[in-house]
Protein backbone atom coordinates (compact mmCIF):
# COMPACT_ATOMS: atom_id res chain seq x y z
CA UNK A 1 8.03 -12.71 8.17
CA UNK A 2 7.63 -9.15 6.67
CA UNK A 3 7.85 -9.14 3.02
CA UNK A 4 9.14 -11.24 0.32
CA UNK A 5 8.18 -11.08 -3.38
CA UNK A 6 9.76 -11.96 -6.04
CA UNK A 7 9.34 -11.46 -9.95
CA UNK A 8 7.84 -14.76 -10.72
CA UNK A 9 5.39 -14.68 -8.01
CA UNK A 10 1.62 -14.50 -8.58
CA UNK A 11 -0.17 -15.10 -5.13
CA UNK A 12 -2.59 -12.93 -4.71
CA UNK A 13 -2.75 -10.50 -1.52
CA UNK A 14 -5.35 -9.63 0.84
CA UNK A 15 -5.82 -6.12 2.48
CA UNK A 16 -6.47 -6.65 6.74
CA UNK A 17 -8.21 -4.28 8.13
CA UNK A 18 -7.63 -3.76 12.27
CA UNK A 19 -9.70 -2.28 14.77
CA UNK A 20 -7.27 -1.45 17.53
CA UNK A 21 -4.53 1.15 16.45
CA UNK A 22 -1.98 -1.18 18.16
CA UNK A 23 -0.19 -3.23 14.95
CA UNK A 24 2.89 -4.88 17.15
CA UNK A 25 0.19 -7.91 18.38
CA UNK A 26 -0.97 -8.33 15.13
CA UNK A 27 2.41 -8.23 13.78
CA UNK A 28 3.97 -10.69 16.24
CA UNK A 29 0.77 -13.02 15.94
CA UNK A 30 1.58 -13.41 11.90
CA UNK A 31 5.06 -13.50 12.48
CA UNK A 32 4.27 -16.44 14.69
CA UNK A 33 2.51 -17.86 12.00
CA UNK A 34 5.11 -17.46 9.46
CA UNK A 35 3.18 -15.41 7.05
CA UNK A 36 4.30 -13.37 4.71
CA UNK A 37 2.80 -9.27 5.18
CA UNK A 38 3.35 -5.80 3.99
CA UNK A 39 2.98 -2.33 5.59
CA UNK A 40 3.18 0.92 3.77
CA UNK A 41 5.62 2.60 5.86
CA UNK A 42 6.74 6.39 5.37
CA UNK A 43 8.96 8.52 7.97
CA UNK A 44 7.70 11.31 10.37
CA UNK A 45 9.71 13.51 12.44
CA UNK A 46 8.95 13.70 15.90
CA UNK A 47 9.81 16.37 18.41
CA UNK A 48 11.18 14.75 21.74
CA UNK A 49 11.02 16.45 24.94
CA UNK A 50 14.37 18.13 24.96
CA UNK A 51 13.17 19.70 21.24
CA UNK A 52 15.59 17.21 19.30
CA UNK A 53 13.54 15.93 15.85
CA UNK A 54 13.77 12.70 15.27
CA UNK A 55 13.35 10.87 12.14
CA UNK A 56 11.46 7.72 12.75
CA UNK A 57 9.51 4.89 10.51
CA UNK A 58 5.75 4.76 11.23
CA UNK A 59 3.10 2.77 9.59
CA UNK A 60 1.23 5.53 6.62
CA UNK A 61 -2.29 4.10 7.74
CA UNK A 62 -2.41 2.73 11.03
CA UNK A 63 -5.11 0.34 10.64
CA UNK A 64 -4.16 -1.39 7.02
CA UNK A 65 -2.15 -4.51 6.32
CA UNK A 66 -1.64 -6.77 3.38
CA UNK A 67 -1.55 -10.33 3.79
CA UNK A 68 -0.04 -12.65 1.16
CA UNK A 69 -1.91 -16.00 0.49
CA UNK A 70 0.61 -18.49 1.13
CA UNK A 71 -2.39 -21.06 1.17
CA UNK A 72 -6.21 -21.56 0.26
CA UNK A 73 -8.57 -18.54 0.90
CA UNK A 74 -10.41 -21.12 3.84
CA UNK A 75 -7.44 -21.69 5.36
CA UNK A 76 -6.02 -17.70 5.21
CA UNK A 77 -9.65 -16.90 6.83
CA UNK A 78 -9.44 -19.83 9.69
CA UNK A 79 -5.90 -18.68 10.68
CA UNK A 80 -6.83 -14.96 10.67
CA UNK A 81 -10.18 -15.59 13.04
CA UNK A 82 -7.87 -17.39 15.33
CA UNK A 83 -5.95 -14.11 15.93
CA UNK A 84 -6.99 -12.75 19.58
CA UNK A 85 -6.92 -9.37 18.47
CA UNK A 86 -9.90 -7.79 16.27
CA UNK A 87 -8.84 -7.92 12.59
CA UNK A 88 -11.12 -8.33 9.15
CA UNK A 89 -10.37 -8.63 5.39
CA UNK A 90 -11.92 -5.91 3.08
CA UNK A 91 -14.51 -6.94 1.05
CA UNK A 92 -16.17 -5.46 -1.75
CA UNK A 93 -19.43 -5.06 -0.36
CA UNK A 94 -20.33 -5.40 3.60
CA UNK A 95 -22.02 -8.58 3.31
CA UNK A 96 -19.66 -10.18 0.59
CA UNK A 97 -18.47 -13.77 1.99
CA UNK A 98 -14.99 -13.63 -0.29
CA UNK A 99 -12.20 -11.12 1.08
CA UNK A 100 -10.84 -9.24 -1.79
CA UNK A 101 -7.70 -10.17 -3.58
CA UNK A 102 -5.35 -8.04 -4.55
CA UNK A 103 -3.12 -9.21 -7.93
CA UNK A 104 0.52 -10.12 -7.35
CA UNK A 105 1.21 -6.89 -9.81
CA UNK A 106 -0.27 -4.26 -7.86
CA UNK A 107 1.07 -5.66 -4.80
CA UNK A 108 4.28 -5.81 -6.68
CA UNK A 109 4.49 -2.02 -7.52
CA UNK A 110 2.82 -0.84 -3.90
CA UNK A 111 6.04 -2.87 -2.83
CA UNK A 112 7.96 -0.66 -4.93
CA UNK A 113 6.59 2.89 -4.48
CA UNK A 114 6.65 2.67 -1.23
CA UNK A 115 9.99 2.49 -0.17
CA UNK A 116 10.62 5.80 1.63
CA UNK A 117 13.96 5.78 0.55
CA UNK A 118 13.22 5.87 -2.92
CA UNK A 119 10.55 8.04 -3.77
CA UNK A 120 9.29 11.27 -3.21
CA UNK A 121 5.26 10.60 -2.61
CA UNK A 122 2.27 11.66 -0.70
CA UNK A 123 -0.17 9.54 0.45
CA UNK A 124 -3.96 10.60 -0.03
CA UNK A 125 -7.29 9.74 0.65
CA UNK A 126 -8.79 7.68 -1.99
CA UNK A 127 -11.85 10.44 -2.19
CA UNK A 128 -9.58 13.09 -2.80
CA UNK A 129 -7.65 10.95 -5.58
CA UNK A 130 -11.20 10.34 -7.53
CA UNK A 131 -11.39 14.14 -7.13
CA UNK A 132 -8.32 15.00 -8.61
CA UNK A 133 -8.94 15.53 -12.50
CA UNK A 134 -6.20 14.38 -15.11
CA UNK A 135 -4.90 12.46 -18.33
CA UNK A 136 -4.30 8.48 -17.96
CA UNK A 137 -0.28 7.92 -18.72
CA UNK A 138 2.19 5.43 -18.26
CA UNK A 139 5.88 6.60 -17.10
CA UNK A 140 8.35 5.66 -20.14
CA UNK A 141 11.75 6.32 -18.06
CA UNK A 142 12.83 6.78 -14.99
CA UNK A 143 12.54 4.91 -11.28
CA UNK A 144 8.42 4.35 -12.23
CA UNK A 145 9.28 2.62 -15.66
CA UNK A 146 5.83 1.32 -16.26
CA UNK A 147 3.60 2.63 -13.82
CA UNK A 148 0.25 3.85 -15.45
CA UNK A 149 -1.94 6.78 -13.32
CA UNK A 150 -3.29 9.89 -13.80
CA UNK A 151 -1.06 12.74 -14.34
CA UNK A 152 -2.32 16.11 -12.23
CA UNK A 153 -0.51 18.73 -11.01
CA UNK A 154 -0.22 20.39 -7.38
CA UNK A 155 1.98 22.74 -5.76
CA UNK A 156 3.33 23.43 -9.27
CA UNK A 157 5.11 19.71 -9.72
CA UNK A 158 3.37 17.02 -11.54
CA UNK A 159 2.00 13.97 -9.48
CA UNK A 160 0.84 10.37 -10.82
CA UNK A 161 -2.24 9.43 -8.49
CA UNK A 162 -1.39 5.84 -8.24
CA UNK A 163 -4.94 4.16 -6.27
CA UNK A 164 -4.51 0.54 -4.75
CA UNK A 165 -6.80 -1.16 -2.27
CA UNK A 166 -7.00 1.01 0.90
CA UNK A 167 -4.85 3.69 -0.08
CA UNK A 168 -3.57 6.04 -2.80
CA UNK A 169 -0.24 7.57 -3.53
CA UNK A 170 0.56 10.26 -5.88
CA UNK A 171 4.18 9.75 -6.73
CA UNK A 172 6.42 12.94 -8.03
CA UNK A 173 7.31 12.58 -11.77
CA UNK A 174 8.47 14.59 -14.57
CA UNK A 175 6.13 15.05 -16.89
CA UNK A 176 8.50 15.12 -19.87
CA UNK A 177 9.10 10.97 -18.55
CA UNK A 178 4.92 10.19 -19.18
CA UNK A 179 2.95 9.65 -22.58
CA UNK A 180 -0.75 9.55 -22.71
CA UNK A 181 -2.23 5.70 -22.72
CA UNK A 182 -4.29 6.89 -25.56
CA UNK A 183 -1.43 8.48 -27.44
């Protein structure tokens, strides 16, 4: 079913994580259980064997989906253990029985940043984002209206590290468009 949201939805999500690099059964198999998924995409160019680039849509991390729940967290985990293909939720700790949930918000403004046709963004590690030092500030205008991150630099343009479950993305913004959440 891919995704659908929309602005006066509050289901939670749940982050999938796979074991097999291969996300077309995985795909298909909640497709064929009409539920409702997301995954970050972002376009690479690929050199074909003639030396034409192409352009083409790939998943950003090729082991991470998000799962909307659609029904009760028993019945989310039954359906996903039926899949024949290895998949598990992220929890917060290794032995944690409940899968972690991710708030309709968030998922909301992943959603958003990461249309590749929007955006300029990187994706990073979520190590390297803790590393990166910088001020907490929420974009007042522009396309991130209301995003809050922290502000760093790199390359000489400004970056908000934006950090969800699994992934982070800093997302190019003009400084003059942030003020400080403590200002």
């Amino acid at each position: 079913m891919s995704t659908i949201i929309s602005t006066d939805d509050t289901a939670p999500w749940y982050a999938l994580r796979l074991f097999k690099r291969s996300m077309k059964p995985v795909k298909e198999y909640l497709n064929e259980k009409q539920l409702i998924y997301f995954i970050p995409m972002n376009y690479r160019e690929r050199v074909d064997k003639d030396g034409k680039t192409h352009r083409e849509l790939v998943p950003v991390v090729s082991n991470l989906i998000f799962l909307k729940k659609t029904a009760t967290e028993k019945e989310i985990v039954e359906i996903i253990s039926e899949c024949n293909h290895p998949v598990s939720f992220l929890r917060r700790q290794r032995y944690d029985v409940h899968p972690i949930e991710i708030p309709s918000n968030e998922m909301k403004e992943l959603i958003y940043v990461c249309n590749p046709d929007k955006i300029n963004y990187k994706y990073i590690d979520d190590k390297a984002a803790a590393l990166k030092t910088g001020s907490e500030v929420i974009v007042t205008r522009g396309p991130l209206q209301g995003v809050r991150g922290k502000l760093v630099r790199s390359n000489h343009l400004y970056y908000i590290i934006r950090s969800f479950t699994g992934l982070s993305l800093m997302l190019k913004v003009s400084r003059w468009c942030c003020k400080g959440v403590n200002d």
